[in-house]
C-alpha atoms as a PDB file:
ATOM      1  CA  UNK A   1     -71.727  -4.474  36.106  1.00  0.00           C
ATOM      2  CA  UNK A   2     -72.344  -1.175  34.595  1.00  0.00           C
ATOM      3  CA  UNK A   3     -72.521   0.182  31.105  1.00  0.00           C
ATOM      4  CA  UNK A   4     -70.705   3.523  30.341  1.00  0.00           C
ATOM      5  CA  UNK A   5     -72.844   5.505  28.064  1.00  0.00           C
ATOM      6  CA  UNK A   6     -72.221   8.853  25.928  1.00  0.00           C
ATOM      7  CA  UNK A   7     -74.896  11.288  25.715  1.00  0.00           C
ATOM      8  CA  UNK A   8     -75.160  14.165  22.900  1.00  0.00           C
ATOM      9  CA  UNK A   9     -77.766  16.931  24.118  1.00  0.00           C
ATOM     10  CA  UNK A  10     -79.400  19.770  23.136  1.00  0.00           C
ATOM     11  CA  UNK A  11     -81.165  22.110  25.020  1.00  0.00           C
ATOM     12  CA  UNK A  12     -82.689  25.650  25.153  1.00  0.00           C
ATOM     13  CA  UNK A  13     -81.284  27.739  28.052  1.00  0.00           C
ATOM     14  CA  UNK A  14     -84.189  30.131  28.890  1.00  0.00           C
ATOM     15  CA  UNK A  15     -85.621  28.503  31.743  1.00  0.00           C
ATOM     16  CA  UNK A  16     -82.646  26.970  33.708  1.00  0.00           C
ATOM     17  CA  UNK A  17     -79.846  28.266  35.896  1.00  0.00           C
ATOM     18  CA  UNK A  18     -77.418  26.674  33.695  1.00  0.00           C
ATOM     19  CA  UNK A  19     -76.093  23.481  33.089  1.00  0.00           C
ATOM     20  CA  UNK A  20     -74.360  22.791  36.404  1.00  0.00           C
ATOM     21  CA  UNK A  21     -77.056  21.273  39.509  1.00  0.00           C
ATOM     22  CA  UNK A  22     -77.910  23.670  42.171  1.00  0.00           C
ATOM     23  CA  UNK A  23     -79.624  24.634  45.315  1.00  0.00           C
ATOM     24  CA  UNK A  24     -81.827  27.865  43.822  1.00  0.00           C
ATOM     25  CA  UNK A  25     -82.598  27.236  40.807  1.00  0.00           C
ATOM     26  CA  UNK A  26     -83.662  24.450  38.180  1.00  0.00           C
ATOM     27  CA  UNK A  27     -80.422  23.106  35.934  1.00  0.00           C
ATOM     28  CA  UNK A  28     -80.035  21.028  32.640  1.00  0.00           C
ATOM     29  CA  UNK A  29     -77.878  18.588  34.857  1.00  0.00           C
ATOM     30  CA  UNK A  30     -80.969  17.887  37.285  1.00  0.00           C
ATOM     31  CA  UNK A  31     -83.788  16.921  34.699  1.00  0.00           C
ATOM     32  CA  UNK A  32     -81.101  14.787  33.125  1.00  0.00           C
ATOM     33  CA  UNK A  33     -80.440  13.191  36.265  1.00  0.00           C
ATOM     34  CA  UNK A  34     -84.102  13.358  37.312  1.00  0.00           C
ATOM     35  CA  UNK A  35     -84.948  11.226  34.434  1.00  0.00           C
ATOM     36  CA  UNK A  36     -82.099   8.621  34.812  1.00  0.00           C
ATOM     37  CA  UNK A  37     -83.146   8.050  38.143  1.00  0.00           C
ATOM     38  CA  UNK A  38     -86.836   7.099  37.455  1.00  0.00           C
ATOM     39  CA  UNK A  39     -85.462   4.591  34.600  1.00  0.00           C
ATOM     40  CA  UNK A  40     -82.851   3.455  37.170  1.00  0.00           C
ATOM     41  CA  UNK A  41     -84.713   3.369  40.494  1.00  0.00           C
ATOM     42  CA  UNK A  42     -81.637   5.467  41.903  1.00  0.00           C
ATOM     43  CA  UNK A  43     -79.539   8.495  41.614  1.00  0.00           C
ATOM     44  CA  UNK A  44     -76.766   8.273  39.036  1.00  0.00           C
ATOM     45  CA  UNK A  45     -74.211  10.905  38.476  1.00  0.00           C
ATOM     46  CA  UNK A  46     -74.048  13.073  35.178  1.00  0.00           C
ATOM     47  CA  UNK A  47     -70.811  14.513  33.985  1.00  0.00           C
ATOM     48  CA  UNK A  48     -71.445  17.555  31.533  1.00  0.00           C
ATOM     49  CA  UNK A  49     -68.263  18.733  29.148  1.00  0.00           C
ATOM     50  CA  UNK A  50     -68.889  22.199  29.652  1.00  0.00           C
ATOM     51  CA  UNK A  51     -70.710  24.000  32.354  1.00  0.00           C
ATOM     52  CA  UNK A  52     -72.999  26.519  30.527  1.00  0.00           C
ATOM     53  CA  UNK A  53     -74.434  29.379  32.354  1.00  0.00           C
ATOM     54  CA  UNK A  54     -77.471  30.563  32.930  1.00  0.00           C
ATOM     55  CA  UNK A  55     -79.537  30.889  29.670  1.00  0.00           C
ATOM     56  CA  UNK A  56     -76.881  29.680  27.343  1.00  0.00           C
ATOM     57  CA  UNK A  57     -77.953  27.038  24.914  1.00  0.00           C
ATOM     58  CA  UNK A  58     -76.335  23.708  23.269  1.00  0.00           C
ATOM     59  CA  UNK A  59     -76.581  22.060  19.807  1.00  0.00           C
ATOM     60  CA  UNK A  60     -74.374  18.940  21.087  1.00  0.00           C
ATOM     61  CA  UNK A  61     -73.521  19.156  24.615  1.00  0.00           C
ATOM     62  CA  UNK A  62     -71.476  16.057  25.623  1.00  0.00           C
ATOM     63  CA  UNK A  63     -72.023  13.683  28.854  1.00  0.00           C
ATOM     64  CA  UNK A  64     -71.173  10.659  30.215  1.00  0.00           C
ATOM     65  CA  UNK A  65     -72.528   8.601  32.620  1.00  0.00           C
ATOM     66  CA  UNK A  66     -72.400   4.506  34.231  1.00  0.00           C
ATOM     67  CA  UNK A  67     -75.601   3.355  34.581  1.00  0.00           C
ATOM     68  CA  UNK A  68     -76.826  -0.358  35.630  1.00  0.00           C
ATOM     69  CA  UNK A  69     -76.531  -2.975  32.840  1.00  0.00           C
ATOM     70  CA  UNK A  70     -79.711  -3.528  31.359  1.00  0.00           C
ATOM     71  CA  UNK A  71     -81.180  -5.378  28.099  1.00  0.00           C
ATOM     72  CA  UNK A  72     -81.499  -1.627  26.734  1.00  0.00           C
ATOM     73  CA  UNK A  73     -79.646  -0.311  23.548  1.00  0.00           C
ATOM     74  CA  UNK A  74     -78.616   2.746  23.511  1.00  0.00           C
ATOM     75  CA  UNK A  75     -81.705   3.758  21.412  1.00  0.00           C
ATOM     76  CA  UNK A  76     -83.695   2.556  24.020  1.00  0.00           C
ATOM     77  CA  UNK A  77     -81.969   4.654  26.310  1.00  0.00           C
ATOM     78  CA  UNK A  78     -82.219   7.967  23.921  1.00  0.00           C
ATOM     79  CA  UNK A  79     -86.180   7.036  24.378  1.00  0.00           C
ATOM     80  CA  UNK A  80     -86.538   6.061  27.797  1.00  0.00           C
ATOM     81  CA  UNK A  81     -84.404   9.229  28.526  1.00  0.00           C
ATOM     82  CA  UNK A  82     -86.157  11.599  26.600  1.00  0.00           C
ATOM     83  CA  UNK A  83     -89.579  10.316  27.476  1.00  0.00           C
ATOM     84  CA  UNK A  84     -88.630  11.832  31.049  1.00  0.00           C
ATOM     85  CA  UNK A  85     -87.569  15.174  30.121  1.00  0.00           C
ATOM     86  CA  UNK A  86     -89.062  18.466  29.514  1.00  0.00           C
ATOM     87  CA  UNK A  87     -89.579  19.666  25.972  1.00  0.00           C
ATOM     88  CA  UNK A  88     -86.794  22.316  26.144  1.00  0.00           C
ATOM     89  CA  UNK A  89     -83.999  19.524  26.512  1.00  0.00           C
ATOM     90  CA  UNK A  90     -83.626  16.612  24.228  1.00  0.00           C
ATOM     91  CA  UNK A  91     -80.687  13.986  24.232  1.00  0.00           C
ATOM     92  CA  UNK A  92     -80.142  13.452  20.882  1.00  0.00           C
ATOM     93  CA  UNK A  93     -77.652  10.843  20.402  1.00  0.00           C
ATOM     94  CA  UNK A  94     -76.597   7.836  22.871  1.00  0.00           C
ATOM     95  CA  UNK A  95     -73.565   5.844  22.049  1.00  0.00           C
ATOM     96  CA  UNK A  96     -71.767   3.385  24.240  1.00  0.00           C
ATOM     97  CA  UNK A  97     -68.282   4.920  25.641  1.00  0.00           C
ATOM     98  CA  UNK A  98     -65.257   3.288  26.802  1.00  0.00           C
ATOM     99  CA  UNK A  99     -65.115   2.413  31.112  1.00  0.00           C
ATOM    100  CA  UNK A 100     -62.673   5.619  31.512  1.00  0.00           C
ATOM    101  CA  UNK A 101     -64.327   8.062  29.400  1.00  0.00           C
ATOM    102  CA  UNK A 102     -65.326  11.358  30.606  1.00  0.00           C
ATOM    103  CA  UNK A 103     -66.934  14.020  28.802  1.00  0.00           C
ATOM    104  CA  UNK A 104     -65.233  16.767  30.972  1.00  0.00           C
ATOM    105  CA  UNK A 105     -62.073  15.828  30.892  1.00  0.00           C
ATOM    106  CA  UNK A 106     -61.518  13.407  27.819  1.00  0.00           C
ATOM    107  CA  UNK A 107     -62.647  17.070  25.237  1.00  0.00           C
ATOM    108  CA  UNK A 108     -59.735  18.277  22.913  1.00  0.00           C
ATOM    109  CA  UNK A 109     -61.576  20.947  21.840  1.00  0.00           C
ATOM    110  CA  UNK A 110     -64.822  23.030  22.693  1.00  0.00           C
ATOM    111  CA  UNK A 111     -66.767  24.987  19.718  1.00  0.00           C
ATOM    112  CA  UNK A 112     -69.277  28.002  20.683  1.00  0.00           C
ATOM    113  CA  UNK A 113     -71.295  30.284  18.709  1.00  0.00           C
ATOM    114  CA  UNK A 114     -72.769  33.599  19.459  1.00  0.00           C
ATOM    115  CA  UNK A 115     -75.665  35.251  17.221  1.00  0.00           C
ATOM    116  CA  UNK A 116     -76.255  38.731  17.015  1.00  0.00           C
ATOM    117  CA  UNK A 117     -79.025  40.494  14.648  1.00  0.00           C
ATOM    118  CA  UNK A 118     -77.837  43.459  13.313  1.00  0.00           C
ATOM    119  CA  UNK A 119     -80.864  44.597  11.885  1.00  0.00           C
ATOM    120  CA  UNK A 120     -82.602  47.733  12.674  1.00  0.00           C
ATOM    121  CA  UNK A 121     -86.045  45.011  13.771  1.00  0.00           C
ATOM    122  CA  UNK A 122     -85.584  42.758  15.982  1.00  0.00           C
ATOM    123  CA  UNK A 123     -88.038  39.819  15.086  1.00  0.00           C
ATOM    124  CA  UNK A 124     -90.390  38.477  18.146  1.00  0.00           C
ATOM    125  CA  UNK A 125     -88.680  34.524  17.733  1.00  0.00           C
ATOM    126  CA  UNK A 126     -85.334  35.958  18.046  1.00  0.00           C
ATOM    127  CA  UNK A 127     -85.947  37.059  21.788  1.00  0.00           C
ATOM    128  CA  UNK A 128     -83.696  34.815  23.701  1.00  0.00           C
ATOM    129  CA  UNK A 129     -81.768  33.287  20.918  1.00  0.00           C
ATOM    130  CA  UNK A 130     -79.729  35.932  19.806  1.00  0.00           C
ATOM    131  CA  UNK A 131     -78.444  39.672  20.888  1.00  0.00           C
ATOM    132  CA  UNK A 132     -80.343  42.543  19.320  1.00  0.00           C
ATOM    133  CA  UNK A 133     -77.636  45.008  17.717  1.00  0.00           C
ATOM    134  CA  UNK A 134     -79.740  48.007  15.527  1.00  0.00           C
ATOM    135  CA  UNK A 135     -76.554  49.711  14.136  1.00  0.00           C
ATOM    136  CA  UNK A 136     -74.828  48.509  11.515  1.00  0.00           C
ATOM    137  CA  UNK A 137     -71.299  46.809  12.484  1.00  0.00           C
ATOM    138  CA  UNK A 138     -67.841  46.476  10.417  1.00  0.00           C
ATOM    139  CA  UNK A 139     -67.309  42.836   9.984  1.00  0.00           C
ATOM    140  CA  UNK A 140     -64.465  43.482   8.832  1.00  0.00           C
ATOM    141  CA  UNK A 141     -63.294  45.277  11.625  1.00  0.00           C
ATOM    142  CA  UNK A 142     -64.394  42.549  13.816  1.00  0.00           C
ATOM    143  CA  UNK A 143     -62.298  39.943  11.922  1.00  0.00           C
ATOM    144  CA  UNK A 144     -58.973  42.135  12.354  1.00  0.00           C
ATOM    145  CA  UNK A 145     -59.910  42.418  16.253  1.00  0.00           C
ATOM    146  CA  UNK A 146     -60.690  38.441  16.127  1.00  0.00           C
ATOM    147  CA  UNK A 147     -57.175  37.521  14.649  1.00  0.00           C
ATOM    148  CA  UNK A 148     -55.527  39.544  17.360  1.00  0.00           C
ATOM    149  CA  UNK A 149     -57.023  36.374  19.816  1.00  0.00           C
ATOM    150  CA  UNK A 150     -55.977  33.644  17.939  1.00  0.00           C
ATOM    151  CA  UNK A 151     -53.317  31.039  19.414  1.00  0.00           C
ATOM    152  CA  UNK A 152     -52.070  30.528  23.165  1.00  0.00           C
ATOM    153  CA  UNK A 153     -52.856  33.201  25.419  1.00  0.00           C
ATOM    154  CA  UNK A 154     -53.752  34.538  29.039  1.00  0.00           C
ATOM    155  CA  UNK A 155     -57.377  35.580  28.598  1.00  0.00           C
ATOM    156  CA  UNK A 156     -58.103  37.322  31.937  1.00  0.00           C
ATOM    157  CA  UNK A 157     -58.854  40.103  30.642  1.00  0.00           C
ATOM    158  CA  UNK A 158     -61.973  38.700  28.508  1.00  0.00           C
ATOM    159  CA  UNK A 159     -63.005  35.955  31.731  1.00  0.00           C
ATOM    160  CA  UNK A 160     -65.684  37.534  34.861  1.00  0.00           C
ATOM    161  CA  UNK A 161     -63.700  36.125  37.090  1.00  0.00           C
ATOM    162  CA  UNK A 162     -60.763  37.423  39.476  1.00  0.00           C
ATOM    163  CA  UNK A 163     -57.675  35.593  39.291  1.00  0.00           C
ATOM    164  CA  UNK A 164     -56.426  32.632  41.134  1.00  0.00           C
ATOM    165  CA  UNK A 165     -52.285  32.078  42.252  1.00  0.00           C
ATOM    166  CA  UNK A 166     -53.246  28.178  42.045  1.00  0.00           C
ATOM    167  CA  UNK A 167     -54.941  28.290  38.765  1.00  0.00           C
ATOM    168  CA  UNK A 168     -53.801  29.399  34.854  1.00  0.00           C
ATOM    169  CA  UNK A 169     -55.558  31.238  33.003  1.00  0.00           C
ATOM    170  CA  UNK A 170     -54.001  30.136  29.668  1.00  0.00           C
ATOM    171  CA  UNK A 171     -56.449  29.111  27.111  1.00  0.00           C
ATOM    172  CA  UNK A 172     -55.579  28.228  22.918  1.00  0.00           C
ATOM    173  CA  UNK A 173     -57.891  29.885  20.996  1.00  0.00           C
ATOM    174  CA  UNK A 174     -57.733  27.391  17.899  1.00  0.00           C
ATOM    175  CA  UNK A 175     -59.931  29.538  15.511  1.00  0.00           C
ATOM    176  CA  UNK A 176     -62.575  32.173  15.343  1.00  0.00           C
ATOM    177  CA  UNK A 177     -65.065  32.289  12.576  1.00  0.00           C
ATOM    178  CA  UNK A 178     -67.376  35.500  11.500  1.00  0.00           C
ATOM    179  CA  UNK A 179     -70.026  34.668   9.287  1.00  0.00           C
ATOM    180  CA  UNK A 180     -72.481  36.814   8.192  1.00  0.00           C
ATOM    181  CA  UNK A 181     -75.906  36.089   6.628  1.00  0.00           C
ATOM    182  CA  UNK A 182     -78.630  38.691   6.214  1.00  0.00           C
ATOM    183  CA  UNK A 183     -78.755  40.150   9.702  1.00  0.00           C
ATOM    184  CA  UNK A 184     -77.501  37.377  11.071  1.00  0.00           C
ATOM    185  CA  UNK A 185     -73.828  37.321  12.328  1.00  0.00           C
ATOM    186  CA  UNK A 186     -72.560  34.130  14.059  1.00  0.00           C
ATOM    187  CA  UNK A 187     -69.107  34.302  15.908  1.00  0.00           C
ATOM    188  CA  UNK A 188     -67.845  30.819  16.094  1.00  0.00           C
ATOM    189  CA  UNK A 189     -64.677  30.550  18.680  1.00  0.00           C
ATOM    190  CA  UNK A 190     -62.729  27.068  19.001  1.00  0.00           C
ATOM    191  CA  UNK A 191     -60.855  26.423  21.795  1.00  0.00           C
ATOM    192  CA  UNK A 192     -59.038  23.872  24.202  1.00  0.00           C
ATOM    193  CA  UNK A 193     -61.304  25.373  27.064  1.00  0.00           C
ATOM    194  CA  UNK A 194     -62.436  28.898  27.858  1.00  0.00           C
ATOM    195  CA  UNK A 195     -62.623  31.044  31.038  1.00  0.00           C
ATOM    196  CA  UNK A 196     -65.872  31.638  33.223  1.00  0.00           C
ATOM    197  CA  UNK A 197     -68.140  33.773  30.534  1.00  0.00           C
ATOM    198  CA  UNK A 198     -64.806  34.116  28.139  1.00  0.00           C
ATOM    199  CA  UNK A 199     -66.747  33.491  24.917  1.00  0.00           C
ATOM    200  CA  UNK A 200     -69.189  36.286  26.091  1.00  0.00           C
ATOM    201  CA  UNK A 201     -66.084  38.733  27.104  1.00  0.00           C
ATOM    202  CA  UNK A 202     -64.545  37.843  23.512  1.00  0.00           C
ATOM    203  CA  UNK A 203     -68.184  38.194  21.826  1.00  0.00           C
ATOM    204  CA  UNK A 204     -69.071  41.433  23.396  1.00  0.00           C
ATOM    205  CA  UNK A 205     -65.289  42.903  22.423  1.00  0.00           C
ATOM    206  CA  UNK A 206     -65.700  42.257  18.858  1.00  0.00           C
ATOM    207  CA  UNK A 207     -68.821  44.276  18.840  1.00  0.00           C
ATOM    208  CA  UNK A 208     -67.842  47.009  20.603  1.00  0.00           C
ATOM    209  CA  UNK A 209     -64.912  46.688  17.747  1.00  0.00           C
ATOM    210  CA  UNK A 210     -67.683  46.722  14.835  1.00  0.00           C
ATOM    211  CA  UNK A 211     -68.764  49.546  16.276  1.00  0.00           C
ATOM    212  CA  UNK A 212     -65.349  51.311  16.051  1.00  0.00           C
ATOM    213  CA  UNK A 213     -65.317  51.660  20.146  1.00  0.00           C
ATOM    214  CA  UNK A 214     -62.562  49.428  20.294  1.00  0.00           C
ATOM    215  CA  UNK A 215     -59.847  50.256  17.557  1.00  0.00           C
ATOM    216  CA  UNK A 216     -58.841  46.009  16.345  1.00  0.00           C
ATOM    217  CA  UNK A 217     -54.924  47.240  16.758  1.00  0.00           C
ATOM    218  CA  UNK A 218     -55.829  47.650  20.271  1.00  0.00           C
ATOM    219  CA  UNK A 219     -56.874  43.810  20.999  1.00  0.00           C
ATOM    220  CA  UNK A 220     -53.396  42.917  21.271  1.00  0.00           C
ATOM    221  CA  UNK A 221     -52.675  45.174  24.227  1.00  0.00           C
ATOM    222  CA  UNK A 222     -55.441  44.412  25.823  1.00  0.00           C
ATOM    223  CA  UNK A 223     -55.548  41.021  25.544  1.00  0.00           C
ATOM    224  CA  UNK A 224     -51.529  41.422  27.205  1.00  0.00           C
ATOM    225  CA  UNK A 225     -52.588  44.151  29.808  1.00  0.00           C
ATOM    226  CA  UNK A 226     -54.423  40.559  31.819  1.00  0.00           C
ATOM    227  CA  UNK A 227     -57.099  43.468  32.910  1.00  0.00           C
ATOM    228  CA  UNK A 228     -60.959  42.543  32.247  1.00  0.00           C
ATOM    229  CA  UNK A 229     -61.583  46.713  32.617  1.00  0.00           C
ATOM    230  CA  UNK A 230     -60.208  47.158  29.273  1.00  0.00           C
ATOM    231  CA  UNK A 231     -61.904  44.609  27.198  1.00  0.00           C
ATOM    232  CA  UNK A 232     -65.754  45.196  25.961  1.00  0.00           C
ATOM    233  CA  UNK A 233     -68.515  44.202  27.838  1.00  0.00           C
ATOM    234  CA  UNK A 234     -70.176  40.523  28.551  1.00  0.00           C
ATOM    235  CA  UNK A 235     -72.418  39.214  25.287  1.00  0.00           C
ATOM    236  CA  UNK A 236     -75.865  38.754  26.998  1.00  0.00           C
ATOM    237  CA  UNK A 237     -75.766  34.793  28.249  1.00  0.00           C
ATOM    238  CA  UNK A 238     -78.935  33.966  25.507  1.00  0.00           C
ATOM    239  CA  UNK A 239     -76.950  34.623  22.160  1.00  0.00           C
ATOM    240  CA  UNK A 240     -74.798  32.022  23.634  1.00  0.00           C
ATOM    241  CA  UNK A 241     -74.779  28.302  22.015  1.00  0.00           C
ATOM    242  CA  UNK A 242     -71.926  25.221  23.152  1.00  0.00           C
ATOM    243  CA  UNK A 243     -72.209  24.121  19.123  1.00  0.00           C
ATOM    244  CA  UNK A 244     -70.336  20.790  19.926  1.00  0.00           C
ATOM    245  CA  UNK A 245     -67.357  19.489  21.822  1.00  0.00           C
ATOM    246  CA  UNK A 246     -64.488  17.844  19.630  1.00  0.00           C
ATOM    247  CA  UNK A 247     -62.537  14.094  21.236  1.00  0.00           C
END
């Protein structure tokens, strides 16, 4: 018998290769998996909702995962779990989940946020948490070139990745919000699921648009031009945060 578990984690992205295990370098998935097995005696399986890069961060990353049946609550769990773990990744929340859930595959919805400091100082505990911009941006600007992205689209010209006959590259972009507080600007993009480093392609766009590189008409054609050449650059991976993912 086994008892199907939902984890909510957060993590800081500095030190790991990503989310996703691998040979080369250390990943959130591993230390979560790492720490299962010494409560469980073996190796249980992980399954993440998204598959952040390297040096992206997470408020409420979703998982799921069958371990053995145990007298253990999930609170128990959250502390076994976390008593296992390095200090830059904490589960927050265990809940139990139905046999056939899966975080991957069970998510309506997906919410990131990227931070830039537009400020002419970049503060010492912003350094890896947000992307240091010192001249001033049109918010404005960046909201006309943010509307242009809204709804159904192909987004291959904001994903790092080439495309693939067998695969779509059709995403719904539900929303994008841009807040602004002090020097603080947060772009918040919801979406059904996004494109290798998408979020970063769309963050790093906007900019270049609040900058007046990119003219806002102009995210319409490029956005249908399917060409990553023409969009703005990649947002640096550590400005990155997977806020939460929606069921």
């Amino acid at each position: 018998m086994a008892a199907h578990l939902k984890l909510e984690i957060a993590y800081d992205g500095t030190n790991y290769g990503g989310w996703q295990r691998q040979s080369n370098r250390s990943s959130v998935q591993q230390k979560l998996e790492e720490a299962v097995q010494k409560i469980c005696g073996r190796k249980i399986a992980i399954f993440g909702a998204s598959r952040t890069d390297a040096g992206v961060h997470a408020f409420r990353q979703c998982a799921s995962i069958s371990v053995p049946k145990k007298k253990m609550t999930p609170d128990d769990w959250l502390r076994a779990i976390n008593a296992h773990l390095p200090r830059d990744i904490r589960v927050i929340r265990v809940s139990p989940a139905p046999p056939k859930f899966h975080a991957r595959f069970n998510a309506m919805s997906k919410v990131y946020e990227y931070r830039i400091w537009n400020g002419r100082i970049f503060p010492p505990f912003e350094v890896n948490r947000a992307w240091h911009i010192p001249v001033p941006l049109d918010i404005a600007a960046m909201k006309r070139a943010a509307r242009c992205l809204i709804g159904r689209h192909d987004f291959s010209s904001f994903a790092s990745q080439s495309r693939d006959p067998r695969k779509t590259n059709i995403r719904t972009v539900k929303r994008i919000a841009i807040r602004k507080a002090g020097p603080l600007i947060a772009v918040e993009v919801e979406g059904d699921g996004f494109l290798y480093k998408m979020v970063r392609g769309i963050a790093g766009t906007l900019v270049d648009a609040g900058k007046g590189r990119i003219p806002a008409a102009d995210l319409k054609r490029i956005l249908a031009a399917r060409d990553r050449k023409l969009a703005g650059q990649n947002a640096p991976a550590h400005g990155l945060y997977l806020v939460r993912v929606k069921y």
